[in-house]
C-alpha atoms as a PDB file:
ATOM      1  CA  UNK A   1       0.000   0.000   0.000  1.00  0.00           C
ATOM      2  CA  UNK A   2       1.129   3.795  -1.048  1.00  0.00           C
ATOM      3  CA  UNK A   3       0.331   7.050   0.193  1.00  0.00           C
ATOM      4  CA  UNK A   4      -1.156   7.149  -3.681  1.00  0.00           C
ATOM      5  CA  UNK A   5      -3.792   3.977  -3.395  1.00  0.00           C
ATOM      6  CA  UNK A   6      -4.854   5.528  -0.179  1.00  0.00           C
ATOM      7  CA  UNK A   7      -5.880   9.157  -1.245  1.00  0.00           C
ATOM      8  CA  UNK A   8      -7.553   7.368  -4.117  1.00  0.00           C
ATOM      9  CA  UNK A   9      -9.366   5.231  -2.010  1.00  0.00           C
ATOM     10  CA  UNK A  10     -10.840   8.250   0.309  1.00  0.00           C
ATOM     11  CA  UNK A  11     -11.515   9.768  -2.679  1.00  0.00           C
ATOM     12  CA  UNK A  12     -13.826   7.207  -3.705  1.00  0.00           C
ATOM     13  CA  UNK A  13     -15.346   6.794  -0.529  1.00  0.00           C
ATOM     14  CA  UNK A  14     -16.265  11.274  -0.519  1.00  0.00           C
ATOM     15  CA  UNK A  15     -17.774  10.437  -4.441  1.00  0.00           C
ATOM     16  CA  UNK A  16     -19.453   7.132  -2.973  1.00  0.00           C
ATOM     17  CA  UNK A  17     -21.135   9.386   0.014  1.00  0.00           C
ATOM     18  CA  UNK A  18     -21.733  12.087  -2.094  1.00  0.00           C
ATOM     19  CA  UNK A  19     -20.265  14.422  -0.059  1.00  0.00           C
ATOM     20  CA  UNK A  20     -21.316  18.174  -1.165  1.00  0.00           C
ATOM     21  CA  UNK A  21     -20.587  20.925   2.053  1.00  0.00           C
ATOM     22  CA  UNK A  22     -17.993  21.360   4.689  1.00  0.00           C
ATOM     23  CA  UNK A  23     -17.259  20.601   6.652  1.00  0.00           C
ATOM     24  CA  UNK A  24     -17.271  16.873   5.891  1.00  0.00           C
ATOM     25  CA  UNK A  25     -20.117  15.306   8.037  1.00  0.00           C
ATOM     26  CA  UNK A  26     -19.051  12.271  10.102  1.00  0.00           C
ATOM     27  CA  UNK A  27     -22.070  10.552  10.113  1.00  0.00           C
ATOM     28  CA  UNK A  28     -22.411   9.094   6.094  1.00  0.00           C
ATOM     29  CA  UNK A  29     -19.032   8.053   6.062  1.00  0.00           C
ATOM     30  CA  UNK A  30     -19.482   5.747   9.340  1.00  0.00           C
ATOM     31  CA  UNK A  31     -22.543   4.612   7.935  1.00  0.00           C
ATOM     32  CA  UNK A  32     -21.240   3.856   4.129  1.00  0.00           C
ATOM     33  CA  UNK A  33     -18.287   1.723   6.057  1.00  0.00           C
ATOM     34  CA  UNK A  34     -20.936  -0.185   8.773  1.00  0.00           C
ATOM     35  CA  UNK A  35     -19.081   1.834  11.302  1.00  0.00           C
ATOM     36  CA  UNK A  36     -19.876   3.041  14.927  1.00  0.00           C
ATOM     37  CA  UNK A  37     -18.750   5.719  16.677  1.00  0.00           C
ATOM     38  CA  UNK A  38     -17.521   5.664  20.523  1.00  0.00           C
ATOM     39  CA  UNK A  39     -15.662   8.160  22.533  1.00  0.00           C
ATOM     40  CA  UNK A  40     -13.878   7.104  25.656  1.00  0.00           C
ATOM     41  CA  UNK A  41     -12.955  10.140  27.979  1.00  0.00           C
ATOM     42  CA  UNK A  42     -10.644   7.669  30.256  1.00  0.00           C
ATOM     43  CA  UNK A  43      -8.705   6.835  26.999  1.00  0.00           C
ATOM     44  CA  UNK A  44      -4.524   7.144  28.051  1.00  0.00           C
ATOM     45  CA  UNK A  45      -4.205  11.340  26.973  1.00  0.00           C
ATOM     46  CA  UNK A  46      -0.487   9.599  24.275  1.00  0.00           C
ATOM     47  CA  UNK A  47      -3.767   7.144  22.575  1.00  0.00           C
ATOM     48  CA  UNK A  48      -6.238   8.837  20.004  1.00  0.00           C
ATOM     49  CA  UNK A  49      -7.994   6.106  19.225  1.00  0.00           C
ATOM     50  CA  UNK A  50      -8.441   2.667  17.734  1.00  0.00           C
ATOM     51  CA  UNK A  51     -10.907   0.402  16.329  1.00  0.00           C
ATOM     52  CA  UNK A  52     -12.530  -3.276  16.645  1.00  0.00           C
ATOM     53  CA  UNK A  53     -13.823  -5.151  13.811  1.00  0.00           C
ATOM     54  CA  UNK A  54     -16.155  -8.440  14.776  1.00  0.00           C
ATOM     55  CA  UNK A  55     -18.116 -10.180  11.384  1.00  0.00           C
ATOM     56  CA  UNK A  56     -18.331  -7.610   9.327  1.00  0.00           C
ATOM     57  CA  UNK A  57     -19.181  -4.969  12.497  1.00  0.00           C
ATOM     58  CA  UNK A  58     -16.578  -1.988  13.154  1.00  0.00           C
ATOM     59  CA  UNK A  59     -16.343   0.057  16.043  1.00  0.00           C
ATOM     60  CA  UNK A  60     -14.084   2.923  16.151  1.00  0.00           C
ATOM     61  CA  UNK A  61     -13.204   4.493  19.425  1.00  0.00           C
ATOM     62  CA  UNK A  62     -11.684   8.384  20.266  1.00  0.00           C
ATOM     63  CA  UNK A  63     -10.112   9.722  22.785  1.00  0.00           C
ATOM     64  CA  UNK A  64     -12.697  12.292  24.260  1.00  0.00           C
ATOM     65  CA  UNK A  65      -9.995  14.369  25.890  1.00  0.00           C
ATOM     66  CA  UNK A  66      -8.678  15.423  22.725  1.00  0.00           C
ATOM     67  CA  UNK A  67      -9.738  18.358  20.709  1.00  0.00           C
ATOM     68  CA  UNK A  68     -12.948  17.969  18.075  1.00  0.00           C
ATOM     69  CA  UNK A  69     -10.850  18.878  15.413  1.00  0.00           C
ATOM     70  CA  UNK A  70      -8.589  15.805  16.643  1.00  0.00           C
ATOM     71  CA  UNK A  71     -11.588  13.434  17.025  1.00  0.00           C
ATOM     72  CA  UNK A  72     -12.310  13.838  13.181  1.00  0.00           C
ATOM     73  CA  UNK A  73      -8.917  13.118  12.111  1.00  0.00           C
ATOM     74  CA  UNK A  74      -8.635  10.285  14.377  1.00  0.00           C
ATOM     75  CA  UNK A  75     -12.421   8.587  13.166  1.00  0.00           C
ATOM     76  CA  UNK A  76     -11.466   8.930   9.435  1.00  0.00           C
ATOM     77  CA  UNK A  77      -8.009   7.577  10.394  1.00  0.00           C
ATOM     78  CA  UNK A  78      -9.201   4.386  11.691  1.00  0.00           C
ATOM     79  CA  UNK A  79     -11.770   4.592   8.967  1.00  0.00           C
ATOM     80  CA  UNK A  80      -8.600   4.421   6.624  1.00  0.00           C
ATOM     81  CA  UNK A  81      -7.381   1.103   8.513  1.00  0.00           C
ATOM     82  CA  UNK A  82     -11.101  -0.626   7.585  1.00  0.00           C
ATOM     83  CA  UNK A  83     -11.027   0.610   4.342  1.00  0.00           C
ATOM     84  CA  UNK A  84      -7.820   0.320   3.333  1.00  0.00           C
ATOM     85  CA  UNK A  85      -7.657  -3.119   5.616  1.00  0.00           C
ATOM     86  CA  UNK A  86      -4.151  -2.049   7.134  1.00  0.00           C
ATOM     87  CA  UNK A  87      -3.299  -3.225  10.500  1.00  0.00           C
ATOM     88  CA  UNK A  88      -2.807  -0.684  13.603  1.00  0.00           C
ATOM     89  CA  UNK A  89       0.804  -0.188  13.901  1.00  0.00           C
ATOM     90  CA  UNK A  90       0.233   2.291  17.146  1.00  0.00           C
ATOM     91  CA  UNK A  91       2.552   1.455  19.361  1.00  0.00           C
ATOM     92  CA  UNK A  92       6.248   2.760  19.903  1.00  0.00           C
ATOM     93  CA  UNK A  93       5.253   6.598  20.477  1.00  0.00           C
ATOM     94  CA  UNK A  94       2.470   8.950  21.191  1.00  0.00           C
ATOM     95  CA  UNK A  95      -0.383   9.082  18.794  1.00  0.00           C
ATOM     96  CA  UNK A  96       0.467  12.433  18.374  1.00  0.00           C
ATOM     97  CA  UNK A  97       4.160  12.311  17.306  1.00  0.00           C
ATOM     98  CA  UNK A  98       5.409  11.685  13.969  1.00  0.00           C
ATOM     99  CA  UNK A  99       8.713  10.869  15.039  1.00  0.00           C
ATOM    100  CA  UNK A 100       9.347   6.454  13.754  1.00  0.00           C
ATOM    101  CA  UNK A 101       5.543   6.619  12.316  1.00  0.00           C
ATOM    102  CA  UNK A 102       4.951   3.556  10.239  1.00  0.00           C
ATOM    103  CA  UNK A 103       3.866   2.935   6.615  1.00  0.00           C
ATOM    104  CA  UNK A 104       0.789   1.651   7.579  1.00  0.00           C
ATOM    105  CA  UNK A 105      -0.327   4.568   9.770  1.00  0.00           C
ATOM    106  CA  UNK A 106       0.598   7.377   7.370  1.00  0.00           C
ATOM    107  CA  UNK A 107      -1.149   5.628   5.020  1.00  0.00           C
ATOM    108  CA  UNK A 108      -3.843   6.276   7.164  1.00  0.00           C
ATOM    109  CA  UNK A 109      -3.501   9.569   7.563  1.00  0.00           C
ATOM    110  CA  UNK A 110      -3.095  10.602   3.734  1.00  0.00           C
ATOM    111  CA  UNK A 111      -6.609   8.592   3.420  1.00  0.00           C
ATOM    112  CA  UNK A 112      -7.820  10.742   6.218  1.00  0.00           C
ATOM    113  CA  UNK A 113      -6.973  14.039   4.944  1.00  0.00           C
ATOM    114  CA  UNK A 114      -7.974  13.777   1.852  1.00  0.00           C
ATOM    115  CA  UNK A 115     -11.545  12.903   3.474  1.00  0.00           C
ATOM    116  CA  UNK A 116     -11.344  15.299   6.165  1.00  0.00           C
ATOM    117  CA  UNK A 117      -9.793  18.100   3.838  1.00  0.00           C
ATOM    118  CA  UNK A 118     -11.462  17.018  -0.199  1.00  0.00           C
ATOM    119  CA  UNK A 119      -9.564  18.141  -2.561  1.00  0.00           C
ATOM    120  CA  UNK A 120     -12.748  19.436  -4.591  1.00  0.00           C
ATOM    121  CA  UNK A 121     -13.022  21.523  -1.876  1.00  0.00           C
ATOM    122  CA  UNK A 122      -9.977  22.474  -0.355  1.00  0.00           C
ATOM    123  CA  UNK A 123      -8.139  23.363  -3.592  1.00  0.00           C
ATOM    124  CA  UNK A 124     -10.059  26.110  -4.701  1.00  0.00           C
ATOM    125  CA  UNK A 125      -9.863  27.849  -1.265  1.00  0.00           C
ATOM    126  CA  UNK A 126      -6.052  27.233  -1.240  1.00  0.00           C
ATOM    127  CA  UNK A 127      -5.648  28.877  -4.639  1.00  0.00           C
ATOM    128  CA  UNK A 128      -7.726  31.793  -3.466  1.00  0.00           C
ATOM    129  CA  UNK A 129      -6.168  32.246   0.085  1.00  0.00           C
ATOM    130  CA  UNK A 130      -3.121  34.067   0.871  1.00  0.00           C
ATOM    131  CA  UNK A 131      -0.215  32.052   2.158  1.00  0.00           C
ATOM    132  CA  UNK A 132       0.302  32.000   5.665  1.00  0.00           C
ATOM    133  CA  UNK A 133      -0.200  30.842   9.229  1.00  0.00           C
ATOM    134  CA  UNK A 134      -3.645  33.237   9.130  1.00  0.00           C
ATOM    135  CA  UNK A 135      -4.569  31.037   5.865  1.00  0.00           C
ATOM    136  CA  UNK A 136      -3.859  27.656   7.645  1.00  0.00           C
ATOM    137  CA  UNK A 137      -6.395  28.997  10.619  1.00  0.00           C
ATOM    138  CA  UNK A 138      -9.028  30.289   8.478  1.00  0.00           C
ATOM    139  CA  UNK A 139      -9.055  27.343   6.817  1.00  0.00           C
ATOM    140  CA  UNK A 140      -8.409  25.013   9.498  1.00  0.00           C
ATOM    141  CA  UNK A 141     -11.789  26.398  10.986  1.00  0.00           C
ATOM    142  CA  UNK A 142     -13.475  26.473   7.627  1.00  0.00           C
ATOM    143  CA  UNK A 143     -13.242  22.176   7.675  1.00  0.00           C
ATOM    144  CA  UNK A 144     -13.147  21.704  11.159  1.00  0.00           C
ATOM    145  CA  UNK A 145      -9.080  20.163  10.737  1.00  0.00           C
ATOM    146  CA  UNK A 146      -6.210  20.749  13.213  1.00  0.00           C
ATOM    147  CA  UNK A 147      -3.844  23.218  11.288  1.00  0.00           C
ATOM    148  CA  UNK A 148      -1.676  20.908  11.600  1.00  0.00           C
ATOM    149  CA  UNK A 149      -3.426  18.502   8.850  1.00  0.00           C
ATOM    150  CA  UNK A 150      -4.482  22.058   6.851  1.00  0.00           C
ATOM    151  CA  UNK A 151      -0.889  23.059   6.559  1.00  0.00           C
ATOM    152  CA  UNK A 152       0.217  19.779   5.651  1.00  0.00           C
ATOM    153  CA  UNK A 153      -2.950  19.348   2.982  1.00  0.00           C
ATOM    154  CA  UNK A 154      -1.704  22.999   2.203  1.00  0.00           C
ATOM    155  CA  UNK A 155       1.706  22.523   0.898  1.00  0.00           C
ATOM    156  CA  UNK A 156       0.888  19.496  -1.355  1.00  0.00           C
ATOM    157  CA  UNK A 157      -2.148  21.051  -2.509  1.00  0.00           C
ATOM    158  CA  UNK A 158      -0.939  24.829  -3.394  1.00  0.00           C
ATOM    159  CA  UNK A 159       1.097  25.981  -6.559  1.00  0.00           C
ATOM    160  CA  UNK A 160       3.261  28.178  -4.496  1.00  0.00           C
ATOM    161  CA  UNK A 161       6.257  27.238  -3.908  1.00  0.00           C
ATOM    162  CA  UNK A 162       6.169  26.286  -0.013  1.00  0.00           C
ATOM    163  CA  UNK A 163       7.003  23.833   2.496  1.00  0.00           C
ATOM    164  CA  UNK A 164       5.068  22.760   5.636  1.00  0.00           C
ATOM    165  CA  UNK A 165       7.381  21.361   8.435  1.00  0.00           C
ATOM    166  CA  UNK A 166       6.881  20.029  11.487  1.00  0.00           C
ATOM    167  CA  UNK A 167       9.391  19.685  14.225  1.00  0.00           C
ATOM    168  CA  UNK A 168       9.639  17.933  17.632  1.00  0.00           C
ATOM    169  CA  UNK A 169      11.940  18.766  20.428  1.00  0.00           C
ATOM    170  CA  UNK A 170      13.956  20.465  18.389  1.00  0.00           C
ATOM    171  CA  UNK A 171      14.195  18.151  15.476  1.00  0.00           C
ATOM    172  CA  UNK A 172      12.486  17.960  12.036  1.00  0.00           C
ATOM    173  CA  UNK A 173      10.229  15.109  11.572  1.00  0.00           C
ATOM    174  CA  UNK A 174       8.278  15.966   8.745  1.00  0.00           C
ATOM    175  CA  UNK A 175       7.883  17.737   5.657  1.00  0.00           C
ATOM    176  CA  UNK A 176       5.609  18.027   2.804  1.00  0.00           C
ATOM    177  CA  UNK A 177       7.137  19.636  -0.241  1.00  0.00           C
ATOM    178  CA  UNK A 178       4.188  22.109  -2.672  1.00  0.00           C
ATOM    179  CA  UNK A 179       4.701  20.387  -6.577  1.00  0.00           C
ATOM    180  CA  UNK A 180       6.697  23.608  -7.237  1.00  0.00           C
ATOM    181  CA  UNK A 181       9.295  22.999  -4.592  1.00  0.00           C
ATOM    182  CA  UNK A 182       9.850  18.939  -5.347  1.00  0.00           C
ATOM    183  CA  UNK A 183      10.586  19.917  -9.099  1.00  0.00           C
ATOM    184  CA  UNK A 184      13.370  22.152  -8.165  1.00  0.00           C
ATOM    185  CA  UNK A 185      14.604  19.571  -6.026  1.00  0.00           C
ATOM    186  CA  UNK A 186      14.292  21.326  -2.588  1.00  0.00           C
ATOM    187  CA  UNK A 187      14.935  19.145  -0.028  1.00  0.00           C
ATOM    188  CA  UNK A 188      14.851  19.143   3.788  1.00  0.00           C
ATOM    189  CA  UNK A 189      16.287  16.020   5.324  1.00  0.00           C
ATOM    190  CA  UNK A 190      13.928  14.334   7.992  1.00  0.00           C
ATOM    191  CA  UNK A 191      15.896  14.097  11.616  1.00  0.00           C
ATOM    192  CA  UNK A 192      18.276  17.415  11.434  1.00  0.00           C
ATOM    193  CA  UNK A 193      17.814  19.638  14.520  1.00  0.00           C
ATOM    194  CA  UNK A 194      16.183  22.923  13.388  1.00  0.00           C
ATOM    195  CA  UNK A 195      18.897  25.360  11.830  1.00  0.00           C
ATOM    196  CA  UNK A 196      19.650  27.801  14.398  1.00  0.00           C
ATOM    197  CA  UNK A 197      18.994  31.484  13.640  1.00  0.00           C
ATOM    198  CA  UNK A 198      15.664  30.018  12.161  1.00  0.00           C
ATOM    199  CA  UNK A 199      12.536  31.657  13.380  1.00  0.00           C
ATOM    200  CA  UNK A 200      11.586  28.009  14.471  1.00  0.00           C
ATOM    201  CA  UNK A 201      14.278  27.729  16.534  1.00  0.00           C
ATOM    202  CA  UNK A 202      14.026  31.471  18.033  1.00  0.00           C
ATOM    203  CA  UNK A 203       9.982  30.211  19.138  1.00  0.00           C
ATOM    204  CA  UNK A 204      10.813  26.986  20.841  1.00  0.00           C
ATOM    205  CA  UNK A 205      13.847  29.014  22.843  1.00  0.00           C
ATOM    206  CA  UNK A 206      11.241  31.351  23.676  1.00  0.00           C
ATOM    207  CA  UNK A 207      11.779  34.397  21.830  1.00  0.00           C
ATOM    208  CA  UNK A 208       9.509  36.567  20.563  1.00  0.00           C
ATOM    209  CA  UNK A 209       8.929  36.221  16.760  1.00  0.00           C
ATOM    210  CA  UNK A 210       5.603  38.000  14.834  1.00  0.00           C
ATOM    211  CA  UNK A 211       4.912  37.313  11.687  1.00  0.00           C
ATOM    212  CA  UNK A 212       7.031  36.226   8.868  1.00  0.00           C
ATOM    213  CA  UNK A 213      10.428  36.634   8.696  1.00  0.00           C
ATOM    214  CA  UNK A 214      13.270  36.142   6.150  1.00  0.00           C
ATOM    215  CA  UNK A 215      15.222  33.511   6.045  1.00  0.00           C
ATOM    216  CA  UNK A 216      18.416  32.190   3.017  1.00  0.00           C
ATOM    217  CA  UNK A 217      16.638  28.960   1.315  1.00  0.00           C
ATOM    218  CA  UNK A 218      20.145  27.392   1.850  1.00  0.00           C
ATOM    219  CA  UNK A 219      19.401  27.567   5.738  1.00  0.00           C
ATOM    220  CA  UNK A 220      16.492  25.130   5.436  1.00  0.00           C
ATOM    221  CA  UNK A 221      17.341  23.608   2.034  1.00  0.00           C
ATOM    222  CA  UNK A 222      19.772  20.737   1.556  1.00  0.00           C
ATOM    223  CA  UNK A 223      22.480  21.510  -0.813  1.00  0.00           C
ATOM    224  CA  UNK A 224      20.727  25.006  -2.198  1.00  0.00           C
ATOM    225  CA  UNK A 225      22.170  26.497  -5.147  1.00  0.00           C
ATOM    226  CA  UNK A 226      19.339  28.557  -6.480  1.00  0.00           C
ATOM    227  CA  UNK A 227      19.429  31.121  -3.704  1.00  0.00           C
ATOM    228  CA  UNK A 228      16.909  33.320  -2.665  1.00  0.00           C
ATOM    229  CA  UNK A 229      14.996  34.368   0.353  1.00  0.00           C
ATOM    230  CA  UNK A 230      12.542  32.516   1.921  1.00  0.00           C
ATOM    231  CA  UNK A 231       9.840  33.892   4.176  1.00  0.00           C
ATOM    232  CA  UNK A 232       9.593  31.723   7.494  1.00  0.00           C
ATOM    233  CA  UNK A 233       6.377  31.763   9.764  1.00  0.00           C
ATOM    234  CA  UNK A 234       5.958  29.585  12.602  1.00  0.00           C
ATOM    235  CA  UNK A 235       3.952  28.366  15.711  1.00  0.00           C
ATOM    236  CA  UNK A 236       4.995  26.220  18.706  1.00  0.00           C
ATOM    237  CA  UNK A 237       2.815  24.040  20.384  1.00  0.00           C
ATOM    238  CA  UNK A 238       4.104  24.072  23.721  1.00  0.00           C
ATOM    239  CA  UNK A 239       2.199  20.984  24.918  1.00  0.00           C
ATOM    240  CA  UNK A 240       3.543  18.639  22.716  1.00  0.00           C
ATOM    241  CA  UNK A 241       7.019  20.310  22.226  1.00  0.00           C
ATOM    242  CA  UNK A 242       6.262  20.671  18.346  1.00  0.00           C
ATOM    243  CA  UNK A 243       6.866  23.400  15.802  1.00  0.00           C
ATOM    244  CA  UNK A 244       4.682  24.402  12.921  1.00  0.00           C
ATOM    245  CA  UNK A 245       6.634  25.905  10.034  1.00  0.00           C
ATOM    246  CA  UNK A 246       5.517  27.538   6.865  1.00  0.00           C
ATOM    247  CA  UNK A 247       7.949  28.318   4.517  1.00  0.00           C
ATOM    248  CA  UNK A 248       7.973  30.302   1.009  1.00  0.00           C
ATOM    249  CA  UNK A 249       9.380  32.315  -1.461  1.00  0.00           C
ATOM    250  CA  UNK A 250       8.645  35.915  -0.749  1.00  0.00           C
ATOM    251  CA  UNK A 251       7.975  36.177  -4.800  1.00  0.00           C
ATOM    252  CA  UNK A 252       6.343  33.244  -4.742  1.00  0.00           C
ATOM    253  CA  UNK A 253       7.965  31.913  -7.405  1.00  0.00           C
ATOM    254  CA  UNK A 254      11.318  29.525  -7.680  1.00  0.00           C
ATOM    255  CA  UNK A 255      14.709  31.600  -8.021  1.00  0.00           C
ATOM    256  CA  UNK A 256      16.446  30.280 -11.373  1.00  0.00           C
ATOM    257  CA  UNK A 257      18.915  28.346 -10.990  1.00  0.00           C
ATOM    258  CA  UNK A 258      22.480  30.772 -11.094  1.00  0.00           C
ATOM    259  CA  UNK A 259      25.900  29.505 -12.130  1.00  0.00           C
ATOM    260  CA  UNK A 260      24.284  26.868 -14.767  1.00  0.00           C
ATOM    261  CA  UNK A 261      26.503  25.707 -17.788  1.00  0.00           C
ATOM    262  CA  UNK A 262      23.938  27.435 -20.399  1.00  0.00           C
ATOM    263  CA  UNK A 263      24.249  30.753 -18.850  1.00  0.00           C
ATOM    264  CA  UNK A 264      28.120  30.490 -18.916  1.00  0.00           C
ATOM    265  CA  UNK A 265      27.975  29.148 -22.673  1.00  0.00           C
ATOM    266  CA  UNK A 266      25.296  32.644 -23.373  1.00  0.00           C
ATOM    267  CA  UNK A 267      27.641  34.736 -21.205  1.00  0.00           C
ATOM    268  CA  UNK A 268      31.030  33.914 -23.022  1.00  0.00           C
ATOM    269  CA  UNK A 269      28.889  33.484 -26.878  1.00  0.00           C
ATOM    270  CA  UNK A 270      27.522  37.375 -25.527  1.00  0.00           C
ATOM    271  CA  UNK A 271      31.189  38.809 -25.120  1.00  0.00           C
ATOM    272  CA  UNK A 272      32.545  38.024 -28.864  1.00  0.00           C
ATOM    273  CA  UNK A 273      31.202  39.450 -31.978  1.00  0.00           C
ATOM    274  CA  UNK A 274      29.389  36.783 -34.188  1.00  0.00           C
ATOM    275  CA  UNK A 275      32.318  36.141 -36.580  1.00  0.00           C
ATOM    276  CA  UNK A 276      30.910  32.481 -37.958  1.00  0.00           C
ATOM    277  CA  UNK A 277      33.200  30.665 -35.250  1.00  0.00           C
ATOM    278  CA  UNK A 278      31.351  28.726 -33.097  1.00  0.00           C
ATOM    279  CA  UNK A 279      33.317  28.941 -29.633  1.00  0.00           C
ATOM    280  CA  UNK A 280      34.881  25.310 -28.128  1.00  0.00           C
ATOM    281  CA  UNK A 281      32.497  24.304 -25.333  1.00  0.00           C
ATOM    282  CA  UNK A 282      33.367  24.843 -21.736  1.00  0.00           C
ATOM    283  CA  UNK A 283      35.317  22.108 -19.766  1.00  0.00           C
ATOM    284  CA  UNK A 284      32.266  21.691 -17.585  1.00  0.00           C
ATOM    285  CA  UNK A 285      29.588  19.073 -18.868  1.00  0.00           C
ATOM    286  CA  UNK A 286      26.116  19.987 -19.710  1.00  0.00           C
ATOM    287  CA  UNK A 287      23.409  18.519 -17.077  1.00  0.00           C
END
């Protein structure tokens, strides 16, 4: 199973259900599955849920103790391990961090933002919005999501340039790249403490930091050689020692690539008149 199969699934399921407003109502979706719904309020506060299948008969169980907006991700995440008929691969960490999170489980989670967050939906808003932490809230609210799921859904949904990043005590755990980004091969490696000097890092020392701030790509990016500034906004979530981070080009667009062999071949054919020589190519090789 791939994150791919499973977004395609839960998209199936939303056409299936007919689903036509947000936010996404809970109830159809159970029912189209032959789920039930429980919520335990003694649930262990590191569990967010889990679910029990018995011939043919599913119960899914939340933790009442977490937030709504939690509750929904969690039902259409165990949703995703009926549908999908993945195991529960829970164990190891808190349901909350995303630090040694299995295939299985963010499997489960693609399937459940793409239910929780339709793309039919969400994309046109995203297009329409303008980037930032104030976007990820108003939209966040809008679907009844955790921005953490909206920023996520945000950056592989946009055509900005951006990257959503979350960290945990002090260390990167996850990233999604916007289409933009991944085709000029921006990178941020998974496990790398947050660069210092980074707004991120100024927020989880407890600094003050408003707004968005600027930022060199190459801070955040793995070996960076387009330049340009980034704009960095971010939120920490004191409770579970995490850091929200939005980042992207204050142009919104990708810097071009400088230094490349084709602007060194136009720069050197630009210096000479055009006497019917063609110059010898550069020692460097063409990519």
């Amino acid at each position: 199973m791939d994150e791919l199969t499973a977004a395609i699934k839960a998209r199936e399921l939303v056409q299936r259900v007919d689903v036509n407003s947000i936010p996404v109502r809970v109830e159809p979706l159970l029912a189209a599955l032959g789920c039930e719904l429980k919520v335990d309020n003694d649930m262990d506060p590191h569990e967010a849920g889990y679910c029990l299948s018995k011939n043919g008969a599913h119960v899914i169980v939340v933790n009442g103790k977490d937030s709504p907006e939690r509750q929904r991700f969690t039902t259409f995440h165990e949703m995703g391990h009926i549908d999908l008929k993945l195991p529960s691969e829970h164990a190891g960490s808190p349901s909350w961090s995303y630090n040694k999170r299995s295939a299985n489980e963010i499997c489960c989670d693609t399937y459940a933002a793409e239910i929780l967050l339709p793309h039919r939906f969400f994309k046109p808003l995203v297009d329409s919005a303008d980037i930032g932490m104030a976007a990820l809230d108003n939209l966040s609210e809008k679907f009844e999501a955790s921005v953490t799921a909206t920023g996520s859904r945000f950056a592989s949904t946009t055509n900005v340039p951006c990257a959503f990043v979350v960290s945990e005590n002090g260390t990167v755990r996850y990233t999604v790249m916007s289409k933009a980004l991944r085709e000029a091969r921006a990178w941020i490696t998974r496990g790398i403490a947050v660069p210092s000097g980074s707004s991120t890092a100024l927020i989880r020392n407890g600094q003050s930091v408003k707004g968005p701030q600027e930022i060199a790509a190459d801070v955040w990016f793995n070996d960076w050689r387009r330049g340009g500034v980034l704009l960095e906004e971010t939120r920490y979530l004191r409770n579970y020692d995490q850091t929200l981070t939005l980042l992207w080009f204050e142009d919104e667009e990708v810097p071009h690539e400088s230094g490349s062999d084709n602007d060194e071949v136009d720069d050197e054919m630009g210096l000479k008149e055009l006497d019917g020589i063609l110059p010898w190519p550069g020692k460097r090789r063409r990519r």
